[in-house]
C-alpha atoms as a PDB file:
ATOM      1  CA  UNK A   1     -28.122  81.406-233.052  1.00  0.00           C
ATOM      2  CA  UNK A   2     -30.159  78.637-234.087  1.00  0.00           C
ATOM      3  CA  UNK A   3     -27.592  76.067-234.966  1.00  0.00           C
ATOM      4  CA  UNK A   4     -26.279  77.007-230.878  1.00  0.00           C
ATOM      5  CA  UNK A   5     -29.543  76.915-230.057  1.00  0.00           C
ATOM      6  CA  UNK A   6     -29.754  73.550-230.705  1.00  0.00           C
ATOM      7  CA  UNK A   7     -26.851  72.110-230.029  1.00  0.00           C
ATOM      8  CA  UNK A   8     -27.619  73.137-226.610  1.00  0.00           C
ATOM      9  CA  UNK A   9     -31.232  71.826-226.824  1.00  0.00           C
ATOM     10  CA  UNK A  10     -29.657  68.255-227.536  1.00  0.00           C
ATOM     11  CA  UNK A  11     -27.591  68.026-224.703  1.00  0.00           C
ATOM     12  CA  UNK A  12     -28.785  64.895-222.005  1.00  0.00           C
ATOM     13  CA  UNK A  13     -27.386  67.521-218.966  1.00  0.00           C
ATOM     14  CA  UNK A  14     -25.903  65.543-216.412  1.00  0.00           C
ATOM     15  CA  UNK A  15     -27.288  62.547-217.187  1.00  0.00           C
ATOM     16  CA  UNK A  16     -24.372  60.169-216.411  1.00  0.00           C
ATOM     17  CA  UNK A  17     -22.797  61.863-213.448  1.00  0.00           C
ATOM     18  CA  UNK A  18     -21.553  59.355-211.311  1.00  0.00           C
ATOM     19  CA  UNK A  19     -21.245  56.639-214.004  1.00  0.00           C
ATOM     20  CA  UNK A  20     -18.596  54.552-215.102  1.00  0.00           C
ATOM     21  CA  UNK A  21     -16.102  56.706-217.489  1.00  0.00           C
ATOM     22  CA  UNK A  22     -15.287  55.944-220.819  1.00  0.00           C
ATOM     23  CA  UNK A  23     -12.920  56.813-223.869  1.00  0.00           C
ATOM     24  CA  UNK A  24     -15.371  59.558-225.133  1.00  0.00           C
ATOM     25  CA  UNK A  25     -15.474  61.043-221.069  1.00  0.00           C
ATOM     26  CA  UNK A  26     -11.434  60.637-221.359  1.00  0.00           C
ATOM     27  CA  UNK A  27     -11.503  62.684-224.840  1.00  0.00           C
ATOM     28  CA  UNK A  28     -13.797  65.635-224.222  1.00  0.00           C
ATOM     29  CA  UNK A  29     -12.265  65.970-220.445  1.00  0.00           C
ATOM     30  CA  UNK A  30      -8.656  66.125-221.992  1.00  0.00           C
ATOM     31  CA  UNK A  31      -9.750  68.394-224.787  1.00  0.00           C
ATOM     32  CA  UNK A  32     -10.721  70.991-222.725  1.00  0.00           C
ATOM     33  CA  UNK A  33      -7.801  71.023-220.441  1.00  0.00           C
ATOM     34  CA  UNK A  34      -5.703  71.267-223.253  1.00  0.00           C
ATOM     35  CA  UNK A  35      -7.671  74.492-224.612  1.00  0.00           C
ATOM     36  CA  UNK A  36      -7.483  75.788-220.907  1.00  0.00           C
ATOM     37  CA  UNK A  37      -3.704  75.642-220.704  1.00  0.00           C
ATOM     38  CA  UNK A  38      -3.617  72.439-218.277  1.00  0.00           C
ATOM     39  CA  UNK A  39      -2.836  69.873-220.760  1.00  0.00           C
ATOM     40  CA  UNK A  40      -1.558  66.258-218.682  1.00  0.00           C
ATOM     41  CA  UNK A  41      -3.756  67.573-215.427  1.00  0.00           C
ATOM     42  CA  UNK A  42      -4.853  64.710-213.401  1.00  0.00           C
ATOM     43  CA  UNK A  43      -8.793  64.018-213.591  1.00  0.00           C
ATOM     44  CA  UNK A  44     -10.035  62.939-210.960  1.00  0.00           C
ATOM     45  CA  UNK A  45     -13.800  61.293-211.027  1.00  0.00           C
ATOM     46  CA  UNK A  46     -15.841  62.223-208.564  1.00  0.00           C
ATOM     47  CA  UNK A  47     -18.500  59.118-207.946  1.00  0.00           C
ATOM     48  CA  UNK A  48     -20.706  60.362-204.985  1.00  0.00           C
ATOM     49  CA  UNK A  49     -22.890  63.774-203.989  1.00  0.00           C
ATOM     50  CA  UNK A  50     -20.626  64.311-200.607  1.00  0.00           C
ATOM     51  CA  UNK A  51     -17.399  64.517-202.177  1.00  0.00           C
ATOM     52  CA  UNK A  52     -19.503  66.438-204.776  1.00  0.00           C
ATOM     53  CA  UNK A  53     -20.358  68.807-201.808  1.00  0.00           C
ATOM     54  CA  UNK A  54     -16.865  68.896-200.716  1.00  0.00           C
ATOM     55  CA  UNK A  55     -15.404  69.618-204.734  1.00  0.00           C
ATOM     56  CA  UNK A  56     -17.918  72.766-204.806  1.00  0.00           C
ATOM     57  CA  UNK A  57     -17.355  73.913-201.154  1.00  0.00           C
ATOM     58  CA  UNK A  58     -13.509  73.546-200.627  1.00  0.00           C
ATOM     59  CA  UNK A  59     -11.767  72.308-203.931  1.00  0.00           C
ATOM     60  CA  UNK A  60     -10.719  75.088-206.001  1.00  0.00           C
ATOM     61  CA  UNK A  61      -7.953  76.232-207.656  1.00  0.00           C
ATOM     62  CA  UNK A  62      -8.125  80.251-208.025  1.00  0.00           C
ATOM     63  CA  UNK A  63      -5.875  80.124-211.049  1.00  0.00           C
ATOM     64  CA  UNK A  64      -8.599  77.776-213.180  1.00  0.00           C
ATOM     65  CA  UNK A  65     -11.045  80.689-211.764  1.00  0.00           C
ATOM     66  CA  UNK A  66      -8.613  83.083-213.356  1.00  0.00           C
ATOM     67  CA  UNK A  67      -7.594  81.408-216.815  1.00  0.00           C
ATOM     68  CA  UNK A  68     -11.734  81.508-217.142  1.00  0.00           C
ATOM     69  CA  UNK A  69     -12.301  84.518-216.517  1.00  0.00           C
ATOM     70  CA  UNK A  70      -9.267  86.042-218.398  1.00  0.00           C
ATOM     71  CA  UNK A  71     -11.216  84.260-221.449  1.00  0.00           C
ATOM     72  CA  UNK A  72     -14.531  85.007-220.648  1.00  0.00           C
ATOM     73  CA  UNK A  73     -13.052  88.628-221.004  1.00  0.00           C
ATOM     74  CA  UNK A  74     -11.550  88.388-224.273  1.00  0.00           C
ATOM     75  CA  UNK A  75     -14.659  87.323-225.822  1.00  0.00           C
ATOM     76  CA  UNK A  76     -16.979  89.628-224.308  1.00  0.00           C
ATOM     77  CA  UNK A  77     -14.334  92.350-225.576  1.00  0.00           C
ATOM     78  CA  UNK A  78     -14.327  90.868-229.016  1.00  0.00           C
ATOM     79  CA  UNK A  79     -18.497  91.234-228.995  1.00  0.00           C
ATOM     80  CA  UNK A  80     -18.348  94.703-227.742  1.00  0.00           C
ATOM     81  CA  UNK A  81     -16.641  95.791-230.792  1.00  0.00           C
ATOM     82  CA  UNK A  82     -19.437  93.953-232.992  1.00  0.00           C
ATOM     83  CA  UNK A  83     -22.561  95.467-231.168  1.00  0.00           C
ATOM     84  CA  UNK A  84     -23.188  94.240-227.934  1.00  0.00           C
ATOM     85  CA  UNK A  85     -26.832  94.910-227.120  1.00  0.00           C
ATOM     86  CA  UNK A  86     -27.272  93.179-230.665  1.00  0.00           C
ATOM     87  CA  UNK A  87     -25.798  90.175-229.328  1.00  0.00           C
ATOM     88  CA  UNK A  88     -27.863  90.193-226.193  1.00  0.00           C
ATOM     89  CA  UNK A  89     -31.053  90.600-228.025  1.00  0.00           C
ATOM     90  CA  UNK A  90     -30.328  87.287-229.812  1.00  0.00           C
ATOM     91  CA  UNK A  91     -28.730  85.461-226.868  1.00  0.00           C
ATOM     92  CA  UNK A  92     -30.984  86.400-223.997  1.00  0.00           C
ATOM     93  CA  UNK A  93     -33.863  84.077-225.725  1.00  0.00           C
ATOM     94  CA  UNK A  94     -31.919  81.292-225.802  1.00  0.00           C
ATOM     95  CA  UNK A  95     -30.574  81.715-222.437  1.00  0.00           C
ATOM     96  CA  UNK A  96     -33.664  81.920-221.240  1.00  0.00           C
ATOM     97  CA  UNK A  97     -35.212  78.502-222.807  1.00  0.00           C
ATOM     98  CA  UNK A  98     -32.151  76.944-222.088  1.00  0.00           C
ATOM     99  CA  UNK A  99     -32.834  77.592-218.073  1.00  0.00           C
ATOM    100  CA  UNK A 100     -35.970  76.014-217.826  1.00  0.00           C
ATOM    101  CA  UNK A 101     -34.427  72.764-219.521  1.00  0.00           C
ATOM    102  CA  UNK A 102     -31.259  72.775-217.297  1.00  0.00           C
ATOM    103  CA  UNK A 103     -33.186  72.818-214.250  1.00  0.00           C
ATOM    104  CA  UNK A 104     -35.577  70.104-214.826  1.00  0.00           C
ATOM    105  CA  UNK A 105     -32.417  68.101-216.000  1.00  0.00           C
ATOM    106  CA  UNK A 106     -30.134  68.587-212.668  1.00  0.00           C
ATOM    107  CA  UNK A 107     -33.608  68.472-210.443  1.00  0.00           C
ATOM    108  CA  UNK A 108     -34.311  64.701-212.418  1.00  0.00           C
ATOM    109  CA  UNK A 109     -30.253  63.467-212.480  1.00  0.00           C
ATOM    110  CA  UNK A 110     -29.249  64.984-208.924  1.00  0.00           C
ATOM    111  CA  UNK A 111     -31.814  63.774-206.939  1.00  0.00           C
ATOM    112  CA  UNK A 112     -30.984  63.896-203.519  1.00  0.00           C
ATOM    113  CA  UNK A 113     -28.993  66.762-203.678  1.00  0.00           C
ATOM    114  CA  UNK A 114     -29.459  69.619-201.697  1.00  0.00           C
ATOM    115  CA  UNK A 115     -31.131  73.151-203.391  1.00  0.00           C
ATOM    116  CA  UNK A 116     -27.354  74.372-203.067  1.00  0.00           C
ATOM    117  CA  UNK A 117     -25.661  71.982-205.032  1.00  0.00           C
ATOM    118  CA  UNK A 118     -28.656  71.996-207.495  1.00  0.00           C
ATOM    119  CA  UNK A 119     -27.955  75.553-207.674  1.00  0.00           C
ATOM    120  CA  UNK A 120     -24.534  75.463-208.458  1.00  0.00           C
ATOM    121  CA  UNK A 121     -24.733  72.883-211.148  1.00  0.00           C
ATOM    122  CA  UNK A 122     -27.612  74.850-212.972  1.00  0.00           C
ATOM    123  CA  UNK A 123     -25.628  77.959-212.673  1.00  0.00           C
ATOM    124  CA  UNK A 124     -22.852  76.403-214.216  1.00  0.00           C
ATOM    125  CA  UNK A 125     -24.306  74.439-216.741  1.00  0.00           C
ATOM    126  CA  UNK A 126     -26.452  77.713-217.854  1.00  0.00           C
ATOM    127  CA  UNK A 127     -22.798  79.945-217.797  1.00  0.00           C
ATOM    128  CA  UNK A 128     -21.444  77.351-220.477  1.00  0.00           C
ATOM    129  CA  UNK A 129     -24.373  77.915-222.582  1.00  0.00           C
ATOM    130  CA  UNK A 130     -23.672  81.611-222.873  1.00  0.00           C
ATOM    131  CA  UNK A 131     -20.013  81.576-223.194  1.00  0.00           C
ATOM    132  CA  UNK A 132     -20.493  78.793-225.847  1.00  0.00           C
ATOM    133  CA  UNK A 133     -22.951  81.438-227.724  1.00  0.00           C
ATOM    134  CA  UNK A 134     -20.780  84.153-227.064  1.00  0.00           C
ATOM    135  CA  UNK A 135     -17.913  82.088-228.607  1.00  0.00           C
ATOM    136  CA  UNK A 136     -19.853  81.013-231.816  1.00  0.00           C
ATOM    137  CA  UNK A 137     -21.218  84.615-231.859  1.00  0.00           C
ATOM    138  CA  UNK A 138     -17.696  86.090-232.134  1.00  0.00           C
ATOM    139  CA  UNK A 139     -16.636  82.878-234.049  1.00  0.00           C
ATOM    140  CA  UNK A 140     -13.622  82.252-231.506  1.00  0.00           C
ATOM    141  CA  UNK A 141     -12.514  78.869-233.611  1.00  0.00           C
ATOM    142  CA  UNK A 142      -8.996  79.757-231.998  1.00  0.00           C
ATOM    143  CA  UNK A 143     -10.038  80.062-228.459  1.00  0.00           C
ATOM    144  CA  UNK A 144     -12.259  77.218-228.383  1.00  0.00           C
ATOM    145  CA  UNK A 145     -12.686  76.976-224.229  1.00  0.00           C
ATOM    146  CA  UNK A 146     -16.111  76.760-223.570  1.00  0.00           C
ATOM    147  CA  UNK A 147     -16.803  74.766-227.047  1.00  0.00           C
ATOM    148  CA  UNK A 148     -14.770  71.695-225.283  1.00  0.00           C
ATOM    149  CA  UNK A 149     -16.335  72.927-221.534  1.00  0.00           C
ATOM    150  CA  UNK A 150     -19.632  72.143-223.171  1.00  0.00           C
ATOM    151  CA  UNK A 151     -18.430  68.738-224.569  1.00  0.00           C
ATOM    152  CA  UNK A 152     -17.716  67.142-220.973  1.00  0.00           C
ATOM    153  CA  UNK A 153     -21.898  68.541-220.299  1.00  0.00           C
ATOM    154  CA  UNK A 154     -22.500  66.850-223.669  1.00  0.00           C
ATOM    155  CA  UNK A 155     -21.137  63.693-222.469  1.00  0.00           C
ATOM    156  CA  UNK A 156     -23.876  63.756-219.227  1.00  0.00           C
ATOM    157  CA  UNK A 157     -20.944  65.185-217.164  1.00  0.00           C
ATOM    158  CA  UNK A 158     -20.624  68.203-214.608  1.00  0.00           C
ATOM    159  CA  UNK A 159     -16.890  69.298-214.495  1.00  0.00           C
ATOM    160  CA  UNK A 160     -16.785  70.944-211.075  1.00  0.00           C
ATOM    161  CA  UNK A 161     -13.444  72.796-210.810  1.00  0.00           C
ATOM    162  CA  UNK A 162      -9.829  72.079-211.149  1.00  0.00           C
ATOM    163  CA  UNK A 163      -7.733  71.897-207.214  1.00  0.00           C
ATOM    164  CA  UNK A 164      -4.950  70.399-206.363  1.00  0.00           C
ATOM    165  CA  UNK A 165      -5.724  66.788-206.545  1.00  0.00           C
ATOM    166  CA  UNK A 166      -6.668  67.127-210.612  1.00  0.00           C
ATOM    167  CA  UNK A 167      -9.550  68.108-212.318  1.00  0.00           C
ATOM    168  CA  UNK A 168     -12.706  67.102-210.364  1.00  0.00           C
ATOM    169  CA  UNK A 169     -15.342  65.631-212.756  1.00  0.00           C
ATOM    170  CA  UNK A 170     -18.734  64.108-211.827  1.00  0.00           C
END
């Protein structure tokens, strides 16, 4: 859990959202579409904190919802029959010194943003740390998911959701 640990630690969270995109945003982004079954999706950049509001408030697409969760499934199966309380013990305290540091990141890079949003990027920024351990944890090399979810962070990105215009990315 060290090695996730910090990996996660290193991350600059959302510290170019809004910015110009480049080949390495275009890489990680297309990676994990690809490794959630929506290889060739359209990406759409999202450059401004109202169509941000808009992306988290009306643009969804259920199905994304669905192909996460199906995953997020398999691996906490997969853990279960290694020793689940085991895995919290070690997971929980990096969880928890993860939160602090994704906080203080969205409060400094989304200023202006209302406590919602702030909310919702936190939350999901914190989720991706846990699946991310859960995958290393359970060593899911062939469902790889939230490894390439936690690339587009890497890159100082928030990928909001996917809807029907593409896959919104900020």
């Amino acid at each position: 859990m060290n090695k996730v640990l910090s990996r996660l630690e290193s991350v600059n969270w959302f510290s170019r959202v809004g910015q110009s995109v480049t080949a390495a945003d275009q890489k990680s982004i297309g990676e994990y579409l690809v490794a959630c079954g929506r290889k060739g999706y359209p990406v759409r950049y999202v450059y401004n904190l109202d169509e941000v509001r808009m992306c988290i408030r009306l643009r969804f697409d259920p199905d994304w919802f669905r192909a996460e969760e199906k995953y997020r499934q398999q691996l906490k199966h997969s853990i279960n029959s290694v020793d689940y309380d085991e895995f919290k013990v070690t997971v929980d305290p990096v969880i928890e010194r993860m939160s602090d540091c994704v906080l203080e990141a969205c409060e400094r890079h989304l200023a202006g943003a209302d406590i919602q949003m702030l909310k919702v990027a936190s939350g999901s920024a914190i989720e991706v740390c846990y699946l991310y351990a859960l995958e290393s944890a359970v060593n899911a090399r062939f469902l790889r998911s939230f490894d390439c979810k936690l690339k587009v962070f890497v890159s100082g990105r928030w990928p909001l959701t996917i809807s029907e215009d593409g896959f919104n990315v900020f």
